[in-house]
PDB file of N, CA and C in Angstrom:
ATOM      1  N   UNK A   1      52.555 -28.377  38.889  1.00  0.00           N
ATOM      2  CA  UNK A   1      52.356 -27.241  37.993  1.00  0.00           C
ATOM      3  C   UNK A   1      52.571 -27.712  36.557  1.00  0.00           C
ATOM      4  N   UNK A   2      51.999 -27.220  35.729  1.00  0.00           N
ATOM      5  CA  UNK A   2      51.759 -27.417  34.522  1.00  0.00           C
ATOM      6  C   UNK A   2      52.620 -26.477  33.514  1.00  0.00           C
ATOM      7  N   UNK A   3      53.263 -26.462  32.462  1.00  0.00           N
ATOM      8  CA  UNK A   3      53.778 -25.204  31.969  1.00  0.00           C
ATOM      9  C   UNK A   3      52.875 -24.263  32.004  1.00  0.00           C
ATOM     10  N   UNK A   4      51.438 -23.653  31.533  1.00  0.00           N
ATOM     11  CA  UNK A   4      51.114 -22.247  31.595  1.00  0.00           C
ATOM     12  C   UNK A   4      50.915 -21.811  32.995  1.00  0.00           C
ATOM     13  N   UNK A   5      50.974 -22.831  33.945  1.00  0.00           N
ATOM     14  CA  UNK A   5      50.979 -22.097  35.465  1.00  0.00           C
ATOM     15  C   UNK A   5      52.408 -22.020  35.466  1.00  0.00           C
ATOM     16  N   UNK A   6      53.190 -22.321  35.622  1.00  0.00           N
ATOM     17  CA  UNK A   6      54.882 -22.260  35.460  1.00  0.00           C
ATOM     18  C   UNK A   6      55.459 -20.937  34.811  1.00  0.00           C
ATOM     19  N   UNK A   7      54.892 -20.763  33.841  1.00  0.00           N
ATOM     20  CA  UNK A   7      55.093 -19.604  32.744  1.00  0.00           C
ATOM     21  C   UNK A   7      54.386 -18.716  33.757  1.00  0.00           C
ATOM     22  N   UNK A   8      53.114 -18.288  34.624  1.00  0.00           N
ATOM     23  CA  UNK A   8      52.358 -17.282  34.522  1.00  0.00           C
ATOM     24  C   UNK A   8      52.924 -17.048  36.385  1.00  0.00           C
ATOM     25  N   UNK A   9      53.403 -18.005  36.593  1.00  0.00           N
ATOM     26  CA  UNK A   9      54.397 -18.008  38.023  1.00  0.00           C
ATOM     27  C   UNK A   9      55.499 -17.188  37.647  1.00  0.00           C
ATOM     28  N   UNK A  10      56.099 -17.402  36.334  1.00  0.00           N
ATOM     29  CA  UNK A  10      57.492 -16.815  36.555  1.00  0.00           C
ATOM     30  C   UNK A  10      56.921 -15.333  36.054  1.00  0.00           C
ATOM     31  N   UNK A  11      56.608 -14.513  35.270  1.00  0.00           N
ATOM     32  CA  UNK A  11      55.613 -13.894  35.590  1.00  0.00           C
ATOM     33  C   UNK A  11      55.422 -12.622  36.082  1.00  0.00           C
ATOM     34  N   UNK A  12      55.072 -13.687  37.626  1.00  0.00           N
ATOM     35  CA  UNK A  12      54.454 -12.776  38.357  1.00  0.00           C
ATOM     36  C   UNK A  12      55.449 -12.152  39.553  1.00  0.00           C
ATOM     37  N   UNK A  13      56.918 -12.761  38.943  1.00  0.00           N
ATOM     38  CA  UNK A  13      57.669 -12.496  39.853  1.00  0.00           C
ATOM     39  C   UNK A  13      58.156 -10.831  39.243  1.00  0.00           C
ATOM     40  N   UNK A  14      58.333  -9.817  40.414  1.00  0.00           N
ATOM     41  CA  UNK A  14      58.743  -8.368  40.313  1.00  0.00           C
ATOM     42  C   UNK A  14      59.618  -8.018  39.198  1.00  0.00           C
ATOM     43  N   UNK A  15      59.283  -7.378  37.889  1.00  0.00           N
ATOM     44  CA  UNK A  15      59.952  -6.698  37.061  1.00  0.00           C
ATOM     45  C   UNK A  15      60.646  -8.110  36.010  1.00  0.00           C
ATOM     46  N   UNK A  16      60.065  -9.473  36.080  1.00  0.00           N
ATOM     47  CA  UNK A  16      60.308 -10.603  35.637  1.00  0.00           C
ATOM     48  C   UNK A  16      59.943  -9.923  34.246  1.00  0.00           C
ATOM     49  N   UNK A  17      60.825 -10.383  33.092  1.00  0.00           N
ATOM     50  CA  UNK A  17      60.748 -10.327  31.603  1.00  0.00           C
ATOM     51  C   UNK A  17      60.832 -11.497  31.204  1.00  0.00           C
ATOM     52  N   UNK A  18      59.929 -11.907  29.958  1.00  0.00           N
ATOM     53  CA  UNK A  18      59.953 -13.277  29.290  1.00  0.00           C
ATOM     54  C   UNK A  18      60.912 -12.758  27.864  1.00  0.00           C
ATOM     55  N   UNK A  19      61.944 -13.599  27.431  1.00  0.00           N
ATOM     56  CA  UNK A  19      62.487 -13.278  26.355  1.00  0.00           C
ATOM     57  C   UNK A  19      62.581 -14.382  25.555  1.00  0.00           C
ATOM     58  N   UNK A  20      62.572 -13.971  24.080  1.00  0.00           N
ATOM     59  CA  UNK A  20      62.999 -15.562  23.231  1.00  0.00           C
ATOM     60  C   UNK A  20      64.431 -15.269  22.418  1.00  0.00           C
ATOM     61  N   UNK A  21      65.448 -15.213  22.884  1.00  0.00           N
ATOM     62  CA  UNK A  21      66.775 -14.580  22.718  1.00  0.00           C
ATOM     63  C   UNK A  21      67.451 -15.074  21.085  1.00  0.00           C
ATOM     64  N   UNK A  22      67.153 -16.824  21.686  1.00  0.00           N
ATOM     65  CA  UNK A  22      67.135 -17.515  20.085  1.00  0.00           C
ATOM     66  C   UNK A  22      66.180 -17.594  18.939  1.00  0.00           C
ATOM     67  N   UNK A  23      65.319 -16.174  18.925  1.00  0.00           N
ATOM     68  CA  UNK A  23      64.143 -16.301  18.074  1.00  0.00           C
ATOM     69  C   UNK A  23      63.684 -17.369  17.851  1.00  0.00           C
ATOM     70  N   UNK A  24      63.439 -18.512  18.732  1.00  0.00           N
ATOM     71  CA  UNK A  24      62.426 -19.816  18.689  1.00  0.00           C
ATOM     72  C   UNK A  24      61.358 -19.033  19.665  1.00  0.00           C
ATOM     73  N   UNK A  25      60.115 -19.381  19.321  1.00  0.00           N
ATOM     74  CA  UNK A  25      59.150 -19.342  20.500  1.00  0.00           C
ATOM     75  C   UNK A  25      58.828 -20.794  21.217  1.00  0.00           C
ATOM     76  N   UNK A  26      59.833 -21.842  21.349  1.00  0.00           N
ATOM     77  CA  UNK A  26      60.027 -23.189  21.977  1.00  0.00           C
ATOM     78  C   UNK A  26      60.583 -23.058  23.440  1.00  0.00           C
ATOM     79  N   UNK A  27      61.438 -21.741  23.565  1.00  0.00           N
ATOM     80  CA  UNK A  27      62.503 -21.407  24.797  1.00  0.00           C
ATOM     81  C   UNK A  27      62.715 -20.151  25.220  1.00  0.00           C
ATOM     82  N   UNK A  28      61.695 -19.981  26.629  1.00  0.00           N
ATOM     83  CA  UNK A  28      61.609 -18.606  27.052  1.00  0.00           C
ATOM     84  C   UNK A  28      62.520 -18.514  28.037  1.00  0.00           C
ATOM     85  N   UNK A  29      63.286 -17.470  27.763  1.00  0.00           N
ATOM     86  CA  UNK A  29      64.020 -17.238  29.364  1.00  0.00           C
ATOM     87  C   UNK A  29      63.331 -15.614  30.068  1.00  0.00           C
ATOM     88  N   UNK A  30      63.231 -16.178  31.328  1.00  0.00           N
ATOM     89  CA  UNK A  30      63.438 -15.208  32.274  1.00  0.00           C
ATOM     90  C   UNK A  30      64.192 -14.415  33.013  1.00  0.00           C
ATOM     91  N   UNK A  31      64.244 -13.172  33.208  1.00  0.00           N
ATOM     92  CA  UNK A  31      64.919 -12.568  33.640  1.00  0.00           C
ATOM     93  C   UNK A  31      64.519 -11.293  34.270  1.00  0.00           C
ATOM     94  N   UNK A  32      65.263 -10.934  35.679  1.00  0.00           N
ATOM     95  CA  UNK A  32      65.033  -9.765  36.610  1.00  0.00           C
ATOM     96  C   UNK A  32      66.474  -8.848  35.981  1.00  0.00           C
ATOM     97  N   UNK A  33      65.769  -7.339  36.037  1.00  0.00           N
ATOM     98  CA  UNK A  33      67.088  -7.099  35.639  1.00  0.00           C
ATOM     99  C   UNK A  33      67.414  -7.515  33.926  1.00  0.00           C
ATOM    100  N   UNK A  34      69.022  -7.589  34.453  1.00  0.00           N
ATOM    101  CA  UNK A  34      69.459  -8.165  32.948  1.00  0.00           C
ATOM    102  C   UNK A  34      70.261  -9.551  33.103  1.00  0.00           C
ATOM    103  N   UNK A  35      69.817 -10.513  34.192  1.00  0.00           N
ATOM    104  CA  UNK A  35      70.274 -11.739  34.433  1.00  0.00           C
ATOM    105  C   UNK A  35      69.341 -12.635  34.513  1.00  0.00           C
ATOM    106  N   UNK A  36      69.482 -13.863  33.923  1.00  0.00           N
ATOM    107  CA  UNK A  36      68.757 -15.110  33.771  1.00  0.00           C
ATOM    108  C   UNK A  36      68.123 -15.923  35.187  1.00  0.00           C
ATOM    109  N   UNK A  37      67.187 -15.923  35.480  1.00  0.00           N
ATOM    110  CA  UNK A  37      66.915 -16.921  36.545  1.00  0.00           C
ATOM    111  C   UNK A  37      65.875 -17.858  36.362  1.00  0.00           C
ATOM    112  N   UNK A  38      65.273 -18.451  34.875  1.00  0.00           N
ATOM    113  CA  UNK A  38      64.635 -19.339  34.444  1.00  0.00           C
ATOM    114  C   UNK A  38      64.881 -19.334  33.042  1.00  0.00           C
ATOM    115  N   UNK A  39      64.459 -20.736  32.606  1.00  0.00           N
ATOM    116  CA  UNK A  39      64.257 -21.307  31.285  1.00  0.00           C
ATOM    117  C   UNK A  39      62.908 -21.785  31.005  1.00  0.00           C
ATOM    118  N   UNK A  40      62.016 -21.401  30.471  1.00  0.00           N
ATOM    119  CA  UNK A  40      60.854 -22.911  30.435  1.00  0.00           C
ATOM    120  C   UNK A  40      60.964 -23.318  28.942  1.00  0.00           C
ATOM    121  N   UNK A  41      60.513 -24.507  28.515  1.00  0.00           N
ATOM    122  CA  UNK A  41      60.516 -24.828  27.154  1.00  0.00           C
ATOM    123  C   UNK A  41      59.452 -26.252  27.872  1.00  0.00           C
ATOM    124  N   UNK A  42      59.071 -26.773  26.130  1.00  0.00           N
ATOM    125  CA  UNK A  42      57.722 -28.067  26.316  1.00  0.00           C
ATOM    126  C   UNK A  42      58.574 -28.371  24.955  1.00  0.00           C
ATOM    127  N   UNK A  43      59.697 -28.065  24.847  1.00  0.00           N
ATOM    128  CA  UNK A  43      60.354 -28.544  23.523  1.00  0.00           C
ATOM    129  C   UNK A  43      60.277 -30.040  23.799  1.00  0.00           C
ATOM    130  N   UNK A  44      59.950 -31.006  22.563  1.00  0.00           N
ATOM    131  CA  UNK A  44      59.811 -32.322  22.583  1.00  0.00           C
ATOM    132  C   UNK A  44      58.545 -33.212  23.419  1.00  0.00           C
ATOM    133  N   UNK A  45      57.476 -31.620  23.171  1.00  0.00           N
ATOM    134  CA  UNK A  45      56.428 -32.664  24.276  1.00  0.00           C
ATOM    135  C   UNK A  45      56.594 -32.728  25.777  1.00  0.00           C
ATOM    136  N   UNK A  46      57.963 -32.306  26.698  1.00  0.00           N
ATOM    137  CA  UNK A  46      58.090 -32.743  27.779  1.00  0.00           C
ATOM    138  C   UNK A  46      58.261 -31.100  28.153  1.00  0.00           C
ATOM    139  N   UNK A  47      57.329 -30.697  28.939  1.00  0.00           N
ATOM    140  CA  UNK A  47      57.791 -29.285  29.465  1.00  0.00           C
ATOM    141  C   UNK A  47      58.693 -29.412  30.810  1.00  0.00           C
ATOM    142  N   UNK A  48      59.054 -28.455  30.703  1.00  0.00           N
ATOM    143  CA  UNK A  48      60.288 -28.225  31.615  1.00  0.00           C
ATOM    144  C   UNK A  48      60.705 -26.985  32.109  1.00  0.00           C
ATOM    145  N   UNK A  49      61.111 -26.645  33.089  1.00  0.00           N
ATOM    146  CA  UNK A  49      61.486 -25.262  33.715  1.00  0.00           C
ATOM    147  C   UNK A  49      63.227 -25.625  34.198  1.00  0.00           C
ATOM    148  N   UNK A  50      64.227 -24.329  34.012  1.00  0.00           N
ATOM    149  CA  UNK A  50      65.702 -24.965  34.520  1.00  0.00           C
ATOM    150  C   UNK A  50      65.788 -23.530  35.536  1.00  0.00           C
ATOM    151  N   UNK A  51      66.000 -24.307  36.770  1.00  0.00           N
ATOM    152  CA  UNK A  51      66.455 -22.960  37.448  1.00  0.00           C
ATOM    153  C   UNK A  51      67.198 -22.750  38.307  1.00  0.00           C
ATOM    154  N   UNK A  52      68.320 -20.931  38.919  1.00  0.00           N
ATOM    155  CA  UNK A  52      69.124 -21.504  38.961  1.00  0.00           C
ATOM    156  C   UNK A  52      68.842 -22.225  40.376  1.00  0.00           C
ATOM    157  N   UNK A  53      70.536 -22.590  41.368  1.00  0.00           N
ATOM    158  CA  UNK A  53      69.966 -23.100  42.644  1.00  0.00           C
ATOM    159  C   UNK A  53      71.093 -23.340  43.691  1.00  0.00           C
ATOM    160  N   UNK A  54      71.362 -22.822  44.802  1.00  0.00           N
ATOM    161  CA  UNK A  54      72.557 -23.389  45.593  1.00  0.00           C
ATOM    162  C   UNK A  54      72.660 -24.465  44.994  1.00  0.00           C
ATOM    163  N   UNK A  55      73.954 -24.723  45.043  1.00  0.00           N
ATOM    164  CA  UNK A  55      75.088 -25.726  44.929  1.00  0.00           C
ATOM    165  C   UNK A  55      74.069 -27.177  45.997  1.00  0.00           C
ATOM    166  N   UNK A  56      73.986 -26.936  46.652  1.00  0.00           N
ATOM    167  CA  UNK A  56      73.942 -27.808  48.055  1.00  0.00           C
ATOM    168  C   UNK A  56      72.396 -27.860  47.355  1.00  0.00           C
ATOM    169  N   UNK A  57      71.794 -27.187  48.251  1.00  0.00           N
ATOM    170  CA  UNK A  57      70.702 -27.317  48.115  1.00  0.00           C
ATOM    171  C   UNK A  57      69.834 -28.301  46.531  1.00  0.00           C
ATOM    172  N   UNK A  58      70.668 -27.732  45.382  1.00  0.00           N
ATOM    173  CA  UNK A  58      70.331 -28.337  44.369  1.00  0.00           C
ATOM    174  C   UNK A  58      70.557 -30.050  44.204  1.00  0.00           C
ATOM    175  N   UNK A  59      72.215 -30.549  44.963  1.00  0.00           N
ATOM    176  CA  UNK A  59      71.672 -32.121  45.117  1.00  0.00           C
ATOM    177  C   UNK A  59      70.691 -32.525  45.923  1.00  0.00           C
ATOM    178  N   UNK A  60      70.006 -31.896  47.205  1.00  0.00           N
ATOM    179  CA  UNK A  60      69.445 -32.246  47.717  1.00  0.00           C
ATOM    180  C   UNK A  60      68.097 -32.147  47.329  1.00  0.00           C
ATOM    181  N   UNK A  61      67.800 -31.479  45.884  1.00  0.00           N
ATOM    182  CA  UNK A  61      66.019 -31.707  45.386  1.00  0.00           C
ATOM    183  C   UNK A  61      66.392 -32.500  44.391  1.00  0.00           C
ATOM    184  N   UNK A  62      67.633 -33.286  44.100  1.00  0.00           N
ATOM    185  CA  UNK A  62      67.692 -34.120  42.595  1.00  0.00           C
ATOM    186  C   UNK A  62      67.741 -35.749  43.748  1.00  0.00           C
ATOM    187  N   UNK A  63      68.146 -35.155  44.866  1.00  0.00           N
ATOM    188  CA  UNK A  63      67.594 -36.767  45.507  1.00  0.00           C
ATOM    189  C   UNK A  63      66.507 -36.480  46.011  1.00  0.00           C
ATOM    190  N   UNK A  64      65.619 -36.002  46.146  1.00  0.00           N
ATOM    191  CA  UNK A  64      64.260 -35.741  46.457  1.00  0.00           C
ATOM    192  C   UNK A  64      63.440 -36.388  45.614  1.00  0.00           C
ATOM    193  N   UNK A  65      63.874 -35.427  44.591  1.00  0.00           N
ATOM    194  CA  UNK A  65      62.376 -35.678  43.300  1.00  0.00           C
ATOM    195  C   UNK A  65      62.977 -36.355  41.912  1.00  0.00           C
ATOM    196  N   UNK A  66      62.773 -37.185  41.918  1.00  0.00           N
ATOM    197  CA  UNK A  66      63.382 -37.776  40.409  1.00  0.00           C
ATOM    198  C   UNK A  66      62.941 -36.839  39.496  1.00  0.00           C
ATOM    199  N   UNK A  67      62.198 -36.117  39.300  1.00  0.00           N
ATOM    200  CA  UNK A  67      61.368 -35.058  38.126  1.00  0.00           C
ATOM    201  C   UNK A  67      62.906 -34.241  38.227  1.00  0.00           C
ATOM    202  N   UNK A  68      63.675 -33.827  39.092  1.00  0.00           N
ATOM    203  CA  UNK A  68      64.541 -33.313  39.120  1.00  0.00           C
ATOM    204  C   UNK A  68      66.255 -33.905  38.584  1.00  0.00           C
ATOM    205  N   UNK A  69      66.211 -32.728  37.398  1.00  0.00           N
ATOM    206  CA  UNK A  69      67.894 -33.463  37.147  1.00  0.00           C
ATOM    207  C   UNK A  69      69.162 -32.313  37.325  1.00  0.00           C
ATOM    208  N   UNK A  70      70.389 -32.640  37.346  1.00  0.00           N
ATOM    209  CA  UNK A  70      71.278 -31.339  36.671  1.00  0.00           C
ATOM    210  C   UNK A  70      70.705 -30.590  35.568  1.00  0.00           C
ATOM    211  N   UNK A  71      70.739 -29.378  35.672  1.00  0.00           N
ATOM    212  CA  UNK A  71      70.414 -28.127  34.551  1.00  0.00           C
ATOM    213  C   UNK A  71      70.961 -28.705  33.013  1.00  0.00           C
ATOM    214  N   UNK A  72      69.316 -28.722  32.370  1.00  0.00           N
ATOM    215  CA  UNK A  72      69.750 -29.108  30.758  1.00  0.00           C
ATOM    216  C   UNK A  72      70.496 -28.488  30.019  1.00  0.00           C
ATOM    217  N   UNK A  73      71.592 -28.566  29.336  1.00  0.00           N
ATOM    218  CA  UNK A  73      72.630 -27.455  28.767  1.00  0.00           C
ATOM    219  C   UNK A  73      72.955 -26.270  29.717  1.00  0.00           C
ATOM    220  N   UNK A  74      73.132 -26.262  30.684  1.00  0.00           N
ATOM    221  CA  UNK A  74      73.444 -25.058  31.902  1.00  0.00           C
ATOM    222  C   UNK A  74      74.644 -25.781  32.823  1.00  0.00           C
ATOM    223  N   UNK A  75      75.080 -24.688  33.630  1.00  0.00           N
ATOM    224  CA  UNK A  75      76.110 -25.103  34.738  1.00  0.00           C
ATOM    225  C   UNK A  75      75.504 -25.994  35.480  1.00  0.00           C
ATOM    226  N   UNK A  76      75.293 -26.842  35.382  1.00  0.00           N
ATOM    227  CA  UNK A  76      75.167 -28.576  36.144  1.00  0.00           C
ATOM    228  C   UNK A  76      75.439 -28.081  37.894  1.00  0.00           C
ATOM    229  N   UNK A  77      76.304 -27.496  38.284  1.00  0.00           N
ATOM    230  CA  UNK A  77      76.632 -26.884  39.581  1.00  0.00           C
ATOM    231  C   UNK A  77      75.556 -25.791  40.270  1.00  0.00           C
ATOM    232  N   UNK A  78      75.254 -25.206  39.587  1.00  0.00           N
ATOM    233  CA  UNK A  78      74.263 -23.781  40.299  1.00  0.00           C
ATOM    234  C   UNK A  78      72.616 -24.235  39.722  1.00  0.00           C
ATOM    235  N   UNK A  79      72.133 -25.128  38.144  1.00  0.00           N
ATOM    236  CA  UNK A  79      71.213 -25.244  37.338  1.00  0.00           C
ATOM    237  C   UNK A  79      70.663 -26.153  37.517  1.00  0.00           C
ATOM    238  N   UNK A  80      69.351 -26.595  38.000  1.00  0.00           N
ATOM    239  CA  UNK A  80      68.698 -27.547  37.989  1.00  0.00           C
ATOM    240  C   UNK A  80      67.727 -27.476  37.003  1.00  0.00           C
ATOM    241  N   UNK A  81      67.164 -28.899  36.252  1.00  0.00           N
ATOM    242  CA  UNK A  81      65.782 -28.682  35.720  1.00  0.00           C
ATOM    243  C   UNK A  81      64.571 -29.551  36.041  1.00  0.00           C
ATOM    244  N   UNK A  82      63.886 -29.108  35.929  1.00  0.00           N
ATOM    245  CA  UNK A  82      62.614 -29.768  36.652  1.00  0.00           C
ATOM    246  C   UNK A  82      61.494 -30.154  35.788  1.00  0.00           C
ATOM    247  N   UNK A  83      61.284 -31.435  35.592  1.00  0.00           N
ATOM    248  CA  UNK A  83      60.565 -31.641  34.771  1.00  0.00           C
ATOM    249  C   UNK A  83      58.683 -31.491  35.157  1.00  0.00           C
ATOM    250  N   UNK A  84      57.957 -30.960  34.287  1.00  0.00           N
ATOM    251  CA  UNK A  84      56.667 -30.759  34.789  1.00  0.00           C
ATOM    252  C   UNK A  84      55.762 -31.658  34.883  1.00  0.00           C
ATOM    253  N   UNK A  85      56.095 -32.492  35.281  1.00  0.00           N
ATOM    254  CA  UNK A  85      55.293 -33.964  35.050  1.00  0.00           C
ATOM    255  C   UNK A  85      54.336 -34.429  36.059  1.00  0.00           C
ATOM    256  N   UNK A  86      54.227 -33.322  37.132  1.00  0.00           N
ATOM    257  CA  UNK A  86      53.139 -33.394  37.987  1.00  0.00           C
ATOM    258  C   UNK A  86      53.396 -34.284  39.432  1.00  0.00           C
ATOM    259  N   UNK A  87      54.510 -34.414  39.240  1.00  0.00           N
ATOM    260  CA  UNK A  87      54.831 -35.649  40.676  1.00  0.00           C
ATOM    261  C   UNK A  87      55.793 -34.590  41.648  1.00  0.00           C
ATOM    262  N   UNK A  88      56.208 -33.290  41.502  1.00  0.00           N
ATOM    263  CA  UNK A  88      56.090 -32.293  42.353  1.00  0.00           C
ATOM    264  C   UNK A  88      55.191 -31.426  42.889  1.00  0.00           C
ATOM    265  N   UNK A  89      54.989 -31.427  44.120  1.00  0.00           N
ATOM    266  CA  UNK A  89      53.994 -30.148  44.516  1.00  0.00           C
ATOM    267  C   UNK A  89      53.992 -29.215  43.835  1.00  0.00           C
ATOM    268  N   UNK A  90      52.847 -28.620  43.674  1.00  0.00           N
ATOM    269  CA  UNK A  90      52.948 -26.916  42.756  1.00  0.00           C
ATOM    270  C   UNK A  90      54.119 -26.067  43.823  1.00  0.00           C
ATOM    271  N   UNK A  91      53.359 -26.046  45.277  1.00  0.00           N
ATOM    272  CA  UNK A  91      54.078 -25.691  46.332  1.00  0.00           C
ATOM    273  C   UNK A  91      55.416 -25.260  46.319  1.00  0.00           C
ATOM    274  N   UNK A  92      56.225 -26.817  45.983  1.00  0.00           N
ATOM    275  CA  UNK A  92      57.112 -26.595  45.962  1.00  0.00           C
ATOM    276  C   UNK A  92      58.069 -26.267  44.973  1.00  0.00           C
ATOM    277  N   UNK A  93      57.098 -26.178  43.036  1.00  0.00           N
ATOM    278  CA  UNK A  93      58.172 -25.607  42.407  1.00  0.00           C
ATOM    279  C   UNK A  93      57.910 -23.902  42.698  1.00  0.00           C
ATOM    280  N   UNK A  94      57.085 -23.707  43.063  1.00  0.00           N
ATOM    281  CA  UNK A  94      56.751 -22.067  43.262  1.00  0.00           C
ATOM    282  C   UNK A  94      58.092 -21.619  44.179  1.00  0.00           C
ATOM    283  N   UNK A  95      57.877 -22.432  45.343  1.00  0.00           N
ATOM    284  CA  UNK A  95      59.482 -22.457  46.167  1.00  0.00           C
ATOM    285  C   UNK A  95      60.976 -22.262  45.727  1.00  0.00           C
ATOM    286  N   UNK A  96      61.317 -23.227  44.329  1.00  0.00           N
ATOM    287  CA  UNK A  96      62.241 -23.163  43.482  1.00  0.00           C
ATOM    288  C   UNK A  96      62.130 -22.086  42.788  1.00  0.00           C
ATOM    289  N   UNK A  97      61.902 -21.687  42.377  1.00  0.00           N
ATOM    290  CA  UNK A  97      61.137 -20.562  41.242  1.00  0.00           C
ATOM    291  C   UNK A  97      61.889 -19.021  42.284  1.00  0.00           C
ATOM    292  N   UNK A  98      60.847 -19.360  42.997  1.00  0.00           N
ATOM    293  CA  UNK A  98      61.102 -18.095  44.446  1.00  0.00           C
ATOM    294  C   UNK A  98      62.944 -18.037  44.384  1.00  0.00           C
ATOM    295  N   UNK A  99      63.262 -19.138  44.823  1.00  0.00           N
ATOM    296  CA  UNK A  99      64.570 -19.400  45.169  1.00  0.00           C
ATOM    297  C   UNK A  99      65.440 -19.068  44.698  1.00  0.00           C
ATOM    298  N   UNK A 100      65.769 -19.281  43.151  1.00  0.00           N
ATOM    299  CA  UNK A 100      66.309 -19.096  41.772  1.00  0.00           C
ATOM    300  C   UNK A 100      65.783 -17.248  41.492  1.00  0.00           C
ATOM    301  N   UNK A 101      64.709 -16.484  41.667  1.00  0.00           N
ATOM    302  CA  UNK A 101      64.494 -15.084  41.430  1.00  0.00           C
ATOM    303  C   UNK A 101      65.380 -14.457  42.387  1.00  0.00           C
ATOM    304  N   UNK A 102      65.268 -15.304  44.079  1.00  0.00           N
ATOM    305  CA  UNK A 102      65.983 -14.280  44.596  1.00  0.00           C
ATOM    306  C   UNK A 102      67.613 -14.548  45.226  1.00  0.00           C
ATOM    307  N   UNK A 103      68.274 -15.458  44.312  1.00  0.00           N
ATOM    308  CA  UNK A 103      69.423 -15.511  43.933  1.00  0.00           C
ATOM    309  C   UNK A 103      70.285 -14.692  43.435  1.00  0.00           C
ATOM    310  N   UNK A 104      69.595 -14.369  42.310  1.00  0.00           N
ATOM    311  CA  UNK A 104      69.701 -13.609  41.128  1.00  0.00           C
ATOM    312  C   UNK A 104      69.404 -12.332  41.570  1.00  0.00           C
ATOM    313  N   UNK A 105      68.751 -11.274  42.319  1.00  0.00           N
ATOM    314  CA  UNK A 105      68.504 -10.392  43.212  1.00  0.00           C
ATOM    315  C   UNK A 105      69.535 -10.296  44.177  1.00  0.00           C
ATOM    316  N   UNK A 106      69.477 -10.888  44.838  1.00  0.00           N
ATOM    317  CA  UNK A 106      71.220 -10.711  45.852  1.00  0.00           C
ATOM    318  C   UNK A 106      72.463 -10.633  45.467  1.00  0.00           C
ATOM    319  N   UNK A 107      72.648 -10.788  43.895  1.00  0.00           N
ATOM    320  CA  UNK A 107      73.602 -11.069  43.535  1.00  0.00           C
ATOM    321  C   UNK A 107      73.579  -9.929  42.591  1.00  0.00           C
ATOM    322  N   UNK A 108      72.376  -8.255  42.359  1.00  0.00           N
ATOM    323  CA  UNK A 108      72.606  -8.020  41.612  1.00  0.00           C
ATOM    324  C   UNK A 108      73.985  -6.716  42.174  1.00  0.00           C
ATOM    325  N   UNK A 109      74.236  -6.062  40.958  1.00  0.00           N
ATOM    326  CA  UNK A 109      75.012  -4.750  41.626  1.00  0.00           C
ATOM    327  C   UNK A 109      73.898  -3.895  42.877  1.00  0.00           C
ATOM    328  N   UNK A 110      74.488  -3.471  43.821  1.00  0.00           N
ATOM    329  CA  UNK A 110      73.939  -2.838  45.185  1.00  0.00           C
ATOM    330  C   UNK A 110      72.700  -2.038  44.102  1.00  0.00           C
ATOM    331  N   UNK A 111      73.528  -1.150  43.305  1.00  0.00           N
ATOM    332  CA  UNK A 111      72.792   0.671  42.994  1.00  0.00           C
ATOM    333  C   UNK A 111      71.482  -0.433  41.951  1.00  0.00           C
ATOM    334  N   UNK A 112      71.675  -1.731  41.271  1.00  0.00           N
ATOM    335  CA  UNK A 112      70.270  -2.189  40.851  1.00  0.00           C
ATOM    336  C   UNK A 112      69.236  -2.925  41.401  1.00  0.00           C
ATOM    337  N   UNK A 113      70.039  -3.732  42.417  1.00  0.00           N
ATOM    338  CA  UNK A 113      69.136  -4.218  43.141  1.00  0.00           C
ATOM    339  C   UNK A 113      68.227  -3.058  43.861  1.00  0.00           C
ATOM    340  N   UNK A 114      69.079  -1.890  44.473  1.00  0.00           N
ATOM    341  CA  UNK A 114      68.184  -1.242  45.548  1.00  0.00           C
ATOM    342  C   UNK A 114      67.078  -0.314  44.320  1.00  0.00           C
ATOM    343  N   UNK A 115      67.307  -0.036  43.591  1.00  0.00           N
ATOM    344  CA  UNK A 115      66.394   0.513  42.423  1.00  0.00           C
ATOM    345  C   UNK A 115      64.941  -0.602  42.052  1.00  0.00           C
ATOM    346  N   UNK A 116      65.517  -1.757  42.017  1.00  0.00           N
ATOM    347  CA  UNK A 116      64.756  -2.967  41.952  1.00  0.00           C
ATOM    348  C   UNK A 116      63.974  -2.829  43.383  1.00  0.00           C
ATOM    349  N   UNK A 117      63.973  -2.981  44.181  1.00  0.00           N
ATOM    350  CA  UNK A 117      63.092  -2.800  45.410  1.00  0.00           C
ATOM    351  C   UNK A 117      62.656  -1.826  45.956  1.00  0.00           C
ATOM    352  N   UNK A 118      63.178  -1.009  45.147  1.00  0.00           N
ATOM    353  CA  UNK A 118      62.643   0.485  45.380  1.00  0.00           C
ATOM    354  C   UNK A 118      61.323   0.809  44.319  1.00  0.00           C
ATOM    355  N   UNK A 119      61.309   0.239  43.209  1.00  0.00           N
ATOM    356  CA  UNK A 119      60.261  -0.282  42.383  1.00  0.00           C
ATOM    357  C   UNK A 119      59.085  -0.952  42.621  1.00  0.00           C
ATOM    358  N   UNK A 120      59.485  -2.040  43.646  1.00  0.00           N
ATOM    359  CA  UNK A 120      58.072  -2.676  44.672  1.00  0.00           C
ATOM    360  C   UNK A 120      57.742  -1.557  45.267  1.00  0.00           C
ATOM    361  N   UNK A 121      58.069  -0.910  45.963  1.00  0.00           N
ATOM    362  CA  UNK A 121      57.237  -0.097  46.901  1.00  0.00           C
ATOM    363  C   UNK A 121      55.836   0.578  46.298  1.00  0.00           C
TER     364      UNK A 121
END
């Protein structure tokens, strides 16, 4: 995936908002709700998506995919970032992406989440 498929992925995820919090238009975050579950930026030429990610699960895609490191300026523990450099399946950052939205969904308060899925319907 490329950043504008990356960007138009995160998106398309349910009630997903793009924000530029630090008035740069270099660093969009995403968010369900009123909690963060992506970063993308192409700051420096190198696009990039940070998202969040089990604990576990997250060393196990940074030994996977070298494109994959600890979360750039983020909790290194829950944050991975993924560089877009094309040597991951689209597949599978859509997977991450997925993963990191519905983190952030399980974790919201009961009375917003169920409002939140009560919204899909």
């Amino acid at each position: 995936m490329d950043f504008l498929s990356t960007q138009q992925y995160l998106l398309s995820k349910h009630q997903s908002k793009e924000l530029f919090p630090s008035g740069q238009q270099d660093l969009a975050v995403y968010k369900v709700c009123h909690k963060m579950f992506a970063t993308l930026t192409a700051e420096g030429g190198s696009p990039r998506v940070s998202l969040k990610c089990d604990p576990d699960l997250a060393i196990q895609l940074r030994e996977q995919y070298p494109a994959v490191h600890p979360g750039f300026q983020m909790n290194k523990k829950h944050w991975n970032t993924i560089m877009l450099d094309g040597s991951i399946p689209p597949a599978q950052i859509q997977r991450m992406i997925d993963h990191s939205y519905q983190l952030i969904v399980d974790n919201l308060p009961s009375n917003e989440r169920d409002a939140l899925l009560a919204s899909k319907s």
